[in-house]
N, C-alpha and C. Protein backbone atom coordinates (compact mmCIF):
# COMPACT_ATOMS: atom_id res chain seq x y z
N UNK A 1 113.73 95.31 114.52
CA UNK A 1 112.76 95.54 113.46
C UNK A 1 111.98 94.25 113.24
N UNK A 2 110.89 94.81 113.33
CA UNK A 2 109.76 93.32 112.81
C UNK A 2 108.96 93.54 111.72
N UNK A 3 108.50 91.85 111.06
CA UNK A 3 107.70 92.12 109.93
C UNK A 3 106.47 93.09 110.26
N UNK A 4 105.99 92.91 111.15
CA UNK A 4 104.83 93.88 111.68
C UNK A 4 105.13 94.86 111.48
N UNK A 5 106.21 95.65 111.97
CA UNK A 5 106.69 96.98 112.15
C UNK A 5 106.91 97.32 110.36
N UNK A 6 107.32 96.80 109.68
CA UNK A 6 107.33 96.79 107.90
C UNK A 6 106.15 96.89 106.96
N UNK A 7 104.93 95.52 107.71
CA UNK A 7 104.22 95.99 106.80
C UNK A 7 103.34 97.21 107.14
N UNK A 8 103.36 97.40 109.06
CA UNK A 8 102.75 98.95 109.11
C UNK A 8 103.05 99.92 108.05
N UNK A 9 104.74 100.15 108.44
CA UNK A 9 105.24 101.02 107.81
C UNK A 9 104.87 101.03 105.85
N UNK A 10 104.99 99.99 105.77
CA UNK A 10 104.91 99.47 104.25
C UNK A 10 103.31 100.53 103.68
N UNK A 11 102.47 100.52 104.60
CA UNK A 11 100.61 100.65 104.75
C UNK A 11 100.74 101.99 104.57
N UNK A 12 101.05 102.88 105.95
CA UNK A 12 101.43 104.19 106.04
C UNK A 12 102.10 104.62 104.82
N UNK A 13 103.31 104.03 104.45
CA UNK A 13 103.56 104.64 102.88
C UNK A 13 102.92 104.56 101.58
N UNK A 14 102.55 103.69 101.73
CA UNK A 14 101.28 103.46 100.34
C UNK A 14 99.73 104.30 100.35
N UNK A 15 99.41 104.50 101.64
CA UNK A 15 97.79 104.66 101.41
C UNK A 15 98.25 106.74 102.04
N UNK A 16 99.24 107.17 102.59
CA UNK A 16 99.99 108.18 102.57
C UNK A 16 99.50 108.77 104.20
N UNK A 17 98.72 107.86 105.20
CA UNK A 17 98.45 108.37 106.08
C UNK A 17 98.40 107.50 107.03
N UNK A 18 98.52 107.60 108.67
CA UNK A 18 98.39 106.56 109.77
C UNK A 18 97.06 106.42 109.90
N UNK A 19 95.98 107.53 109.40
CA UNK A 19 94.68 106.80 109.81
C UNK A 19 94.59 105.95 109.04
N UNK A 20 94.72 106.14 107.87
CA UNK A 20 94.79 105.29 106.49
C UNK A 20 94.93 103.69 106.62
N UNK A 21 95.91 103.77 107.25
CA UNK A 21 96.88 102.60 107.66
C UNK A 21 96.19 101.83 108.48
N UNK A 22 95.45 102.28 109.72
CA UNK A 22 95.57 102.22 110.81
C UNK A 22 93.56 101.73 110.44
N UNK A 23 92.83 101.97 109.41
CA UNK A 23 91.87 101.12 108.91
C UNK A 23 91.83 100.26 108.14
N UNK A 24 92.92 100.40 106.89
CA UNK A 24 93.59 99.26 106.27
C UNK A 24 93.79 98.07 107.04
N UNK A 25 94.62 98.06 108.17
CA UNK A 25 94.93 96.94 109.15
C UNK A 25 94.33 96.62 110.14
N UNK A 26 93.06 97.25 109.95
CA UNK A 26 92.37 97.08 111.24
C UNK A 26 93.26 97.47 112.45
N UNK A 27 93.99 98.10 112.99
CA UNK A 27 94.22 98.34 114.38
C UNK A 27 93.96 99.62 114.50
N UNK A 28 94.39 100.09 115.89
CA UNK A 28 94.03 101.63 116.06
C UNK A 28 95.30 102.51 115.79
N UNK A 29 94.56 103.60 115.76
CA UNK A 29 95.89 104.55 115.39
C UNK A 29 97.08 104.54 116.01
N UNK A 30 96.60 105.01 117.35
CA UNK A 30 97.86 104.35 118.32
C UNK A 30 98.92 103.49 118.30
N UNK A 31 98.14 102.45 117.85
CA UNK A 31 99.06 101.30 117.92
C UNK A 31 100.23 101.35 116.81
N UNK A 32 99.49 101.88 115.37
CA UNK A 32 100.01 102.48 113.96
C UNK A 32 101.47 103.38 114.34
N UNK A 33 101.01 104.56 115.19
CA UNK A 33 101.81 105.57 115.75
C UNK A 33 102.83 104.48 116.45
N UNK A 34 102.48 104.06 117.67
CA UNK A 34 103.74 103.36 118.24
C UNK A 34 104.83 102.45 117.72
N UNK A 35 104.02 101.62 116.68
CA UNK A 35 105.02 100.70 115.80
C UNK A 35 105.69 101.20 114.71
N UNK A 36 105.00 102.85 114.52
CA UNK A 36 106.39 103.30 113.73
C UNK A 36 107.46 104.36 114.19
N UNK A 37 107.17 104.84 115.55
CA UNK A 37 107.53 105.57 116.46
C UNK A 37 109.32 104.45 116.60
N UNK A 38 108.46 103.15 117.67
CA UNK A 38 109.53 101.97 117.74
C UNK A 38 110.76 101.74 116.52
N UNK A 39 110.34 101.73 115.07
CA UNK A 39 111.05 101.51 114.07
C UNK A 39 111.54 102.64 114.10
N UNK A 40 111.39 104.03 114.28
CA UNK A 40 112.23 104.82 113.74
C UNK A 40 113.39 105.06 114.83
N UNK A 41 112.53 104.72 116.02
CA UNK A 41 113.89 104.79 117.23
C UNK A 41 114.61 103.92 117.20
N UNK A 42 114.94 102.79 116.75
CA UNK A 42 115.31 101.82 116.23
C UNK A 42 116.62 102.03 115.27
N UNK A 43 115.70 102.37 114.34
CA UNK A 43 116.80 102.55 112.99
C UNK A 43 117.94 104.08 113.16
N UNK A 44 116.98 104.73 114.17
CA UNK A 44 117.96 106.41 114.14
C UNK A 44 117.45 107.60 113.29
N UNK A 45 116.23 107.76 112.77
CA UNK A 45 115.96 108.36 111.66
C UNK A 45 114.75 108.71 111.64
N UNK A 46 114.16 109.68 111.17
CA UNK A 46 112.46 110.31 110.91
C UNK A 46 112.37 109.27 109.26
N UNK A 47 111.25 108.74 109.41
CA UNK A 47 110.84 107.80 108.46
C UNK A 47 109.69 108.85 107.59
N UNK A 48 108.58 109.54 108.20
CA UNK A 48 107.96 109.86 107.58
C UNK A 48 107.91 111.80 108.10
N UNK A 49 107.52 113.00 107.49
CA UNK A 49 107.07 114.21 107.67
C UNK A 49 105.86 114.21 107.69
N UNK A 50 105.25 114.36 109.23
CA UNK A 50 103.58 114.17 109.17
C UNK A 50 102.99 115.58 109.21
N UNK A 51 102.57 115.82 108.76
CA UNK A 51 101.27 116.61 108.45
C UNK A 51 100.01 116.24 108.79
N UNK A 52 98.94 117.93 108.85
CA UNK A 52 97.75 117.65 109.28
C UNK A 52 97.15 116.84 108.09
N UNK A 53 97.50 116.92 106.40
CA UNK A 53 97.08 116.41 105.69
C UNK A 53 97.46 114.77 105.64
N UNK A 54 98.53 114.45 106.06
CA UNK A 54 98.78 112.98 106.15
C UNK A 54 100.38 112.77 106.32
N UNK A 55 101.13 112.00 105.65
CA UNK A 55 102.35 111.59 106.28
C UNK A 55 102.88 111.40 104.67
N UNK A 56 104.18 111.98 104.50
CA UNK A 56 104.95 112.06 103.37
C UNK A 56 106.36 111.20 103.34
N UNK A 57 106.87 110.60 102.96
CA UNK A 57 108.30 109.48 103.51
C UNK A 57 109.09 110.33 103.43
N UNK A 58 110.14 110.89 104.22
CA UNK A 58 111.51 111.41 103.98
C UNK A 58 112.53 110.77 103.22
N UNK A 59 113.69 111.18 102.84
CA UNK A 59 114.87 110.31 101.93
C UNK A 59 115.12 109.06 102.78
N UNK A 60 115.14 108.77 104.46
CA UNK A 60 115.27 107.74 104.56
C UNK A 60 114.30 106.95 104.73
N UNK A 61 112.58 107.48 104.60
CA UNK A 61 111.80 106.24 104.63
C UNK A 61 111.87 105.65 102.90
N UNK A 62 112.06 106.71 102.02
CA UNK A 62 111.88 106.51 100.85
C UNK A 62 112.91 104.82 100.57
N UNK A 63 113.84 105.05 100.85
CA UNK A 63 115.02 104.00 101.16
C UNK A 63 114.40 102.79 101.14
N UNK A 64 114.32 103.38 102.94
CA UNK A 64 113.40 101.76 103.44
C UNK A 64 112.26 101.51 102.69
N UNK A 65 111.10 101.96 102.06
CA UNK A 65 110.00 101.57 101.53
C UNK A 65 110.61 100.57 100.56
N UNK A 66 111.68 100.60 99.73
CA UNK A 66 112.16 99.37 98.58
C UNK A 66 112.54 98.59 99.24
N UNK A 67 113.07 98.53 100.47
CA UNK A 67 113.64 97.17 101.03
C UNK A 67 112.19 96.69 101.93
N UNK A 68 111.30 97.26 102.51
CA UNK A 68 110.40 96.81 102.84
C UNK A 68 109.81 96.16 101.84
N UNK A 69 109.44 96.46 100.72
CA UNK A 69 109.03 96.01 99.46
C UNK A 69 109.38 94.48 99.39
N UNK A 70 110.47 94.37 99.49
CA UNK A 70 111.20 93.57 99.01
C UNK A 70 111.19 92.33 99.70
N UNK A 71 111.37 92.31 101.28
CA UNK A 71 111.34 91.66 102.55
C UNK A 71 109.74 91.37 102.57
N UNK A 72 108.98 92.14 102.24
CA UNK A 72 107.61 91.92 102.31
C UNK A 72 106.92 90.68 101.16
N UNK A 73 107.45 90.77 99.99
CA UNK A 73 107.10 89.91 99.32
C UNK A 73 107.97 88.51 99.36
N UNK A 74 109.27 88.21 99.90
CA UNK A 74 109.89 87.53 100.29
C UNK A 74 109.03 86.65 101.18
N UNK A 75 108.72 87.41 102.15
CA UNK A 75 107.89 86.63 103.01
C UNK A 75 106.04 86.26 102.62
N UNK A 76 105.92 86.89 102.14
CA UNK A 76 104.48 85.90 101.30
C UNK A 76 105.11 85.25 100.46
N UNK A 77 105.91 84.79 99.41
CA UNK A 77 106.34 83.78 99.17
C UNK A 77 106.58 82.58 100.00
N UNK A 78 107.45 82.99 100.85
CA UNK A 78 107.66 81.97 101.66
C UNK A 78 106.03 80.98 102.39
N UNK A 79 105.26 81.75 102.97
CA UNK A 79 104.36 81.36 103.27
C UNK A 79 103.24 80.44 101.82
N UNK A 80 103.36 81.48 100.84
CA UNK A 80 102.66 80.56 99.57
C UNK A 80 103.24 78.90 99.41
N UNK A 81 104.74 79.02 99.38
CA UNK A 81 105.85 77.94 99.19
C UNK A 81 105.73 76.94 100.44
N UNK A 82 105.73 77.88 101.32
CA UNK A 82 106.32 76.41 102.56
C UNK A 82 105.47 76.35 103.28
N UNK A 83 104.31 77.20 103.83
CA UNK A 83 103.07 76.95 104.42
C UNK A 83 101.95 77.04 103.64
């Protein structure tokens, strides 16, 4: 698991969609799709229920979205603090 792969995921859950995400961060969809494809094969688990309307978190992305949360602001701290 990488910070990349978090704050994708982090994007996709907040704005509720990979296109969403995937203009938020400037990259392409694809790339959106693969890095959360990677995390979920990873962890063992469907992170999000996608739909034609957009992407909804299941009980275990819901999970991960607070610890992403969490790891996510950890690390902009760190960068405010030490870089």
């Amino acid at each position: 698991m990488t910070f990349d792969q978090l704050k994708t995921f982090y994007w996709v859950a907040r704005l509720g969609g990979f296109r969403r995400a995937s203009d938020h961060l400037s990259l392409s969809q694809p790339a959106i799709s693969t890095r959360i494809s990677t995390l979920e094969a990873e962890l063992g688990v469907t992170l999000f229920e996608r739909t034609t309307k957009g992407a909804g978190l299941t009980k275990s992305g819901t999970i991960l979205l607070g610890y992403a949360e969490k790891m996510l602001f950890v690390q902009e701290e760190i960068v405010k603090r030490v870089g």
